[in-house]
C-alpha atoms as a PDB file:
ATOM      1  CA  UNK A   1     222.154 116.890 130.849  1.00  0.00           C
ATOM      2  CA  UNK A   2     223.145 116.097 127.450  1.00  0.00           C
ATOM      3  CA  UNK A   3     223.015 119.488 126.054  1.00  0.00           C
ATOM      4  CA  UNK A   4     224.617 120.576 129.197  1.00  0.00           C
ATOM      5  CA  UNK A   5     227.398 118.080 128.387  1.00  0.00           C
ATOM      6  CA  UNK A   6     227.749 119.922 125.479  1.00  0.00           C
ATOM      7  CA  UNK A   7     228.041 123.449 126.464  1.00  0.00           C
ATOM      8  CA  UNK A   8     231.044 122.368 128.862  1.00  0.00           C
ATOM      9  CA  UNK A   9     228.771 122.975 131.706  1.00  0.00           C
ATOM     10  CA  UNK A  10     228.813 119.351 133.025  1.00  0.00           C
ATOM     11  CA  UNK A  11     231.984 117.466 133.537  1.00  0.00           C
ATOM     12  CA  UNK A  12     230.556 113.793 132.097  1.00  0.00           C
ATOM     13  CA  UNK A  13     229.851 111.591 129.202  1.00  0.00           C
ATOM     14  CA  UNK A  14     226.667 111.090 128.778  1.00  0.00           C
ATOM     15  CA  UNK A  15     226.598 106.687 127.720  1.00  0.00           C
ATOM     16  CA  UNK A  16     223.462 105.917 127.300  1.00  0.00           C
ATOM     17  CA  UNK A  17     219.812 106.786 127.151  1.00  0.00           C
ATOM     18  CA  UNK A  18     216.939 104.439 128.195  1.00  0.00           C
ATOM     19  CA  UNK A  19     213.062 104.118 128.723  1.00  0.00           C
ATOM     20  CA  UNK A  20     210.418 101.375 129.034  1.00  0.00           C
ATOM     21  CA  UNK A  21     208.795 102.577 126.127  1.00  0.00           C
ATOM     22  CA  UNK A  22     209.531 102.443 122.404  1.00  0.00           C
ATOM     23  CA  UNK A  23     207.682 105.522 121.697  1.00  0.00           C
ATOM     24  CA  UNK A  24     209.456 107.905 124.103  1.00  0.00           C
ATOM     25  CA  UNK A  25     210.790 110.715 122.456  1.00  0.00           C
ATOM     26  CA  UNK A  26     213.757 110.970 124.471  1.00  0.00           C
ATOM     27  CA  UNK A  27     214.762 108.124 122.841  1.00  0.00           C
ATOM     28  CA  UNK A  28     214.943 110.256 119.169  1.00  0.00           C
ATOM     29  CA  UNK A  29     216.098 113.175 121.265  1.00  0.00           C
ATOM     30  CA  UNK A  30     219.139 111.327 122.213  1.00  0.00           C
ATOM     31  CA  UNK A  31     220.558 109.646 119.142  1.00  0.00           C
ATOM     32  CA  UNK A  32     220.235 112.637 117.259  1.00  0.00           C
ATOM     33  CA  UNK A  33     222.896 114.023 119.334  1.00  0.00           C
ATOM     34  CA  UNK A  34     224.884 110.678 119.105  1.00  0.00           C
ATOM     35  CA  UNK A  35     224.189 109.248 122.191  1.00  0.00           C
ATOM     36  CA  UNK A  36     223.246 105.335 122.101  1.00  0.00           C
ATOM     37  CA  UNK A  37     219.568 105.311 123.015  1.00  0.00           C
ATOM     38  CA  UNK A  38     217.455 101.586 124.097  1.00  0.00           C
ATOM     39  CA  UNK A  39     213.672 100.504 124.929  1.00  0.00           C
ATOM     40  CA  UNK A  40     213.899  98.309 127.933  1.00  0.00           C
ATOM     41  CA  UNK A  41     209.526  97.338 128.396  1.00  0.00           C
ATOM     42  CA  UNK A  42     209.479  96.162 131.739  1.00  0.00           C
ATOM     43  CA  UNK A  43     205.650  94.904 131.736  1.00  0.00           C
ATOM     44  CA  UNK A  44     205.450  91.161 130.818  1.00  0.00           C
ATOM     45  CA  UNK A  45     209.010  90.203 132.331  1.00  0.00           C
ATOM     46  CA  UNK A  46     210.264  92.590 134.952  1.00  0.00           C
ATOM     47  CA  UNK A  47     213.289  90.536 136.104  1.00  0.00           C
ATOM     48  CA  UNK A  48     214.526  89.902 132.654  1.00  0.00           C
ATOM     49  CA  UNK A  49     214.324  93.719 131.758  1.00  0.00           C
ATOM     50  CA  UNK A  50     215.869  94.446 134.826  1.00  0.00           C
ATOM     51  CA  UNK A  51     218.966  92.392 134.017  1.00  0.00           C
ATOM     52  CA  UNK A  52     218.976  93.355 130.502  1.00  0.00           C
ATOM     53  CA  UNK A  53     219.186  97.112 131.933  1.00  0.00           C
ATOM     54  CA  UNK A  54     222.009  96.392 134.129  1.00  0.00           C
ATOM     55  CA  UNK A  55     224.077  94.040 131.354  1.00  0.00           C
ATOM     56  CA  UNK A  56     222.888  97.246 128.682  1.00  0.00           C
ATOM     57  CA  UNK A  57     224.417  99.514 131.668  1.00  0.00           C
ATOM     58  CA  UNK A  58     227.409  97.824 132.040  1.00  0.00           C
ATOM     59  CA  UNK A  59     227.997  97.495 128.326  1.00  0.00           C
ATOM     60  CA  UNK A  60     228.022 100.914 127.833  1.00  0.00           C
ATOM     61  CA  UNK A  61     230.626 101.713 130.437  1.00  0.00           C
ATOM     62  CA  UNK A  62     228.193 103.367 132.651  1.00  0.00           C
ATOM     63  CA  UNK A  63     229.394 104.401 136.306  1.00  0.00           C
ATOM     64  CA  UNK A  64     226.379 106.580 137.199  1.00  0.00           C
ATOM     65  CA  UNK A  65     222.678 106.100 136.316  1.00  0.00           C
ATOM     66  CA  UNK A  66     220.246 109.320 136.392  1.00  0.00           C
ATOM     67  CA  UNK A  67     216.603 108.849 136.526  1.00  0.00           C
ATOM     68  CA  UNK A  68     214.761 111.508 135.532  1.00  0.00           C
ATOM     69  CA  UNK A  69     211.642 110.782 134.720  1.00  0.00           C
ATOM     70  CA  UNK A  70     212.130 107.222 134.669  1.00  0.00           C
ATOM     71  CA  UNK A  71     208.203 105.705 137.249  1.00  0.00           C
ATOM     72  CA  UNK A  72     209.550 102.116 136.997  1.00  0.00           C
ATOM     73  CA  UNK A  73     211.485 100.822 139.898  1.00  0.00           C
ATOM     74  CA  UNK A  74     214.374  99.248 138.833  1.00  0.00           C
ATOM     75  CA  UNK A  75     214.989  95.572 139.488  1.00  0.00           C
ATOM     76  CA  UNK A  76     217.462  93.620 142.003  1.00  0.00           C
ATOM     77  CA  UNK A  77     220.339  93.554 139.665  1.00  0.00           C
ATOM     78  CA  UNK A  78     220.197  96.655 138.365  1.00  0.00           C
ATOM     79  CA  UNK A  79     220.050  97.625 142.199  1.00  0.00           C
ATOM     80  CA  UNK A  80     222.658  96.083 143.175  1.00  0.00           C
ATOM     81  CA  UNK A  81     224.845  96.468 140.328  1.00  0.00           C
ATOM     82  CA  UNK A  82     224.979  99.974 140.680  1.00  0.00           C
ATOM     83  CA  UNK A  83     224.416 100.314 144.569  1.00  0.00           C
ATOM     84  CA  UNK A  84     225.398 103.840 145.669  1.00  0.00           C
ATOM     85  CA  UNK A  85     225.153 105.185 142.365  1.00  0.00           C
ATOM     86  CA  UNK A  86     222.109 105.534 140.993  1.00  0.00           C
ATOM     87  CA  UNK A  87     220.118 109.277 141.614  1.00  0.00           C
ATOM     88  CA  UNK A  88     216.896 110.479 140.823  1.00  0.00           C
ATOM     89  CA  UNK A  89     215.025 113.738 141.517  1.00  0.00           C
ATOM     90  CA  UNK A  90     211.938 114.251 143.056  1.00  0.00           C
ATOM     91  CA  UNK A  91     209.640 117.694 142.894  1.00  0.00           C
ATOM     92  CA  UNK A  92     208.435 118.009 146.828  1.00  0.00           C
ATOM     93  CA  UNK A  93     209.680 117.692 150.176  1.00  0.00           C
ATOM     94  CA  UNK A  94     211.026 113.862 150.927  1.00  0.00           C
ATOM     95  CA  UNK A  95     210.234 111.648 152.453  1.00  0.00           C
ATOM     96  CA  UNK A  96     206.992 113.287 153.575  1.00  0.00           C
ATOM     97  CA  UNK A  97     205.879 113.578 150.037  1.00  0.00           C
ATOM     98  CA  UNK A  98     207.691 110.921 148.567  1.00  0.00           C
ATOM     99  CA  UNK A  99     206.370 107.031 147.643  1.00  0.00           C
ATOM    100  CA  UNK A 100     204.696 104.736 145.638  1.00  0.00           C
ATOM    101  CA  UNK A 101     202.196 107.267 143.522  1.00  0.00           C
ATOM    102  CA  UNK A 102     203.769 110.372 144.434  1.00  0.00           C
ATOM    103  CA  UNK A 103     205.091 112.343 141.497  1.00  0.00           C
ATOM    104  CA  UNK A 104     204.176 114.893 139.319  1.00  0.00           C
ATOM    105  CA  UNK A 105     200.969 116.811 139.995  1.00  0.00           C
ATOM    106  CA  UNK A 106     200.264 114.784 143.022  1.00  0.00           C
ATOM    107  CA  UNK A 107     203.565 115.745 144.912  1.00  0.00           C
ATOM    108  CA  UNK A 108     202.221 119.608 144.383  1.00  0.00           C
ATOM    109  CA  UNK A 109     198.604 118.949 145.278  1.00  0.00           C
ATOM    110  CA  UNK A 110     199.823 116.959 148.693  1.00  0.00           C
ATOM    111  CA  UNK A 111     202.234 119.845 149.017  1.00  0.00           C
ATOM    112  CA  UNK A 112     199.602 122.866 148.968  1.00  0.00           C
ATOM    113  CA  UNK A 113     196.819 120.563 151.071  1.00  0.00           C
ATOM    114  CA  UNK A 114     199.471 120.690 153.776  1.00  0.00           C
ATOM    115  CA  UNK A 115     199.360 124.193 153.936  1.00  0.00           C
ATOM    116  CA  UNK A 116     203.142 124.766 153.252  1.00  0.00           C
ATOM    117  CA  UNK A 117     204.926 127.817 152.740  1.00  0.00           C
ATOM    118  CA  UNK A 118     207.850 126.704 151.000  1.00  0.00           C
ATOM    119  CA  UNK A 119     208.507 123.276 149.034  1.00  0.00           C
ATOM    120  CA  UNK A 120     211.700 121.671 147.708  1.00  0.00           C
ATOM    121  CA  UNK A 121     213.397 119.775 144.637  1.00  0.00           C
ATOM    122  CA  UNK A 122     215.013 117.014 146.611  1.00  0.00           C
ATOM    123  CA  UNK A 123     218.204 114.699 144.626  1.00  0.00           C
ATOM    124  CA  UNK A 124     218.544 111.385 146.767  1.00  0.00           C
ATOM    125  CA  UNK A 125     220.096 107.686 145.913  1.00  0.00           C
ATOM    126  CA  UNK A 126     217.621 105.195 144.439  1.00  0.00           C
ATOM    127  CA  UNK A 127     216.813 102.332 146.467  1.00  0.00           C
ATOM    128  CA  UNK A 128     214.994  99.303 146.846  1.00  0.00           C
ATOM    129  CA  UNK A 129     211.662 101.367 147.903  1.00  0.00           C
ATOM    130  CA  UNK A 130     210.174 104.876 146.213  1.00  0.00           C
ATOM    131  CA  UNK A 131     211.813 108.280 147.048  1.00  0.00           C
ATOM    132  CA  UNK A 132     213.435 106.761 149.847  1.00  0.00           C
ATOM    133  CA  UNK A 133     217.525 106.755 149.544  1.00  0.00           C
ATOM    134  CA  UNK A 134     219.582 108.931 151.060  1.00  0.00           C
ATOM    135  CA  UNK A 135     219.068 113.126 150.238  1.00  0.00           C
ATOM    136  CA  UNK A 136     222.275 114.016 148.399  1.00  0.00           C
ATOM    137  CA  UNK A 137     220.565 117.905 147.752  1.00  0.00           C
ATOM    138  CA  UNK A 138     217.879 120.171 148.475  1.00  0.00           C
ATOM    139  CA  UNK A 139     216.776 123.265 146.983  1.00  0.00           C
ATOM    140  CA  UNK A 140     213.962 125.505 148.318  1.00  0.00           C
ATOM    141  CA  UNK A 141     211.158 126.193 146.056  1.00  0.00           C
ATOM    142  CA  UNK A 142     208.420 128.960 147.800  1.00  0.00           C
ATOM    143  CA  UNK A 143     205.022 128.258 147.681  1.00  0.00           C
ATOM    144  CA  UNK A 144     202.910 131.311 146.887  1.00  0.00           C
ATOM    145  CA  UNK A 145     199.647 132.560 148.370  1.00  0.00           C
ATOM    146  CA  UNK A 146     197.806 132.076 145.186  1.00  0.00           C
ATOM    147  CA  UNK A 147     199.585 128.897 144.059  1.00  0.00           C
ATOM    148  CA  UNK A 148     197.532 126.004 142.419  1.00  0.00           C
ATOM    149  CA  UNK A 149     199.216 122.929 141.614  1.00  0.00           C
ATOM    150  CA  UNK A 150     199.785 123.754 138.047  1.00  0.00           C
ATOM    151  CA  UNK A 151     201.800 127.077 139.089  1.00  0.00           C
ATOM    152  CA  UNK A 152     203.487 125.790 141.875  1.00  0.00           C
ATOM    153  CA  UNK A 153     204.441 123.186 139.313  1.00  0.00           C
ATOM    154  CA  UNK A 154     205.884 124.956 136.624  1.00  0.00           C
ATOM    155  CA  UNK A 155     207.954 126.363 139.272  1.00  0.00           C
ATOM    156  CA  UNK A 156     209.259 123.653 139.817  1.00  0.00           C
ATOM    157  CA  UNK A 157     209.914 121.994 136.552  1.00  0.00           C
ATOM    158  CA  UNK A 158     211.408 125.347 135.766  1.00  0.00           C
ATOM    159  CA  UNK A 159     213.875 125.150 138.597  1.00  0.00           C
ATOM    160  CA  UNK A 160     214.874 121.319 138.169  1.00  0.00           C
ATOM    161  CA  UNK A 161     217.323 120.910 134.973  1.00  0.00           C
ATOM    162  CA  UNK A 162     219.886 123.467 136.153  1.00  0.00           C
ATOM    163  CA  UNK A 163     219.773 122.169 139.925  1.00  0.00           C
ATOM    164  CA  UNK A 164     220.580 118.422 138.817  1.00  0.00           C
ATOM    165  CA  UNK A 165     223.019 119.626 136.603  1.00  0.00           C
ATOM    166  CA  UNK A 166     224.856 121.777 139.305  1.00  0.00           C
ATOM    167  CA  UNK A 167     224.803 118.789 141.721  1.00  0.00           C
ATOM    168  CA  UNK A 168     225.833 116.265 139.003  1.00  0.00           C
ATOM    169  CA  UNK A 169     228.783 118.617 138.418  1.00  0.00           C
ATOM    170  CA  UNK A 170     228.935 118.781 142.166  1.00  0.00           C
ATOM    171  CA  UNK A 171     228.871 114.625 142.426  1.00  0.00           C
ATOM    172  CA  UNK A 172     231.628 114.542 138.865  1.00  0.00           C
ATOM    173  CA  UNK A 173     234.235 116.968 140.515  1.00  0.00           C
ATOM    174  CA  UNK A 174     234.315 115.931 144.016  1.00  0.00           C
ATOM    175  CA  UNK A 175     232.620 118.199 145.549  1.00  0.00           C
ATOM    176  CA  UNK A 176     229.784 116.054 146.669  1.00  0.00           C
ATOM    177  CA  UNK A 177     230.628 112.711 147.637  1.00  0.00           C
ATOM    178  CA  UNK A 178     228.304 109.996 147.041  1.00  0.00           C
ATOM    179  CA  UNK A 179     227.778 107.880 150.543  1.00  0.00           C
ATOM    180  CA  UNK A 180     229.500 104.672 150.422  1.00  0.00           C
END
């Protein structure tokens, strides 16, 4: 998002970068290229990292969170804060394989055990529970004969960045209205 922030290809600013962990290189990634980067750990005190997110949020002028990547659900205040306007993506078919435990490698296993033909990179609005907001977009992803989680995978991954960017720019122009 940042890079395509950058290239003109994404009508934003990107305010902020943050993780639970110190060590994440996304962190390095991201002030490098002058955006404001912060560790939030959320083991030990949950509710006081949660309001330190939405305070660190709201600090740095932010009007839309993006998760990607981010397996910690985010607290009451952060929640509510920014109700409506927080999105994530998610690499399989919601809600059917969505929830608690449900990500990476386990969304593609799930997905080939059910015998599909076709699965899906799904963009929704974070709420209180796992992969369970409202769908803001969908894009097909087919599943091939000889697909093992790993390929059907890499697929995917290969196929998310540009989608989230096109429905960002989507959400940023108008296009896509966010439910209110």
């Amino acid at each position: 998002m940042v890079n395509a922030i950058a290239a003109g290809a994404l009508a934003a600013r990107a305010c902020l970068v943050v993780s639970n962990k110190r060590t994440a290189p996304a962190l390095a990634w991201a002030e490098a290229r002058g955006v404001p980067a912060l560790a939030i750990p959320t083991i030990g005190d949950p509710d006081t990292a949660d309001q330190t997110l939405a305070d660190a949020m709201t600090a740095h002028g932010v009007e839309l969170i993006v998760l990607s990547g981010y397996l910690r659900r985010l607290g009451p205040v952060t929640l509510s804060r920014y109700a409506g306007r927080i999105v994530n993506i998610h690499p399989g078919p919601l809600p059917r394989f969505g929830g608690d435990g449900m990500y990476g490698a386990r969304v593609h296993q799930a997905v080939l055990a059910a015998g599909l033909t076709e699965s899906a990179i799904v963009i929704h609005l974070v709420d209180e529970e796992y992969d369970h907001g409202p769908e803001l977009a969908r894009r097909a992803v087919p599943v091939s004969a000889n697909d093992t989680p790993e390929t059907l995978e890499a697929r995917v991954k290969a196929a998310e960045p540009a989608f989230f960017v096109e429905t960002l720019q989507r959400i940023a122009t108008g296009e896509l209205e966010l439910p209110t």
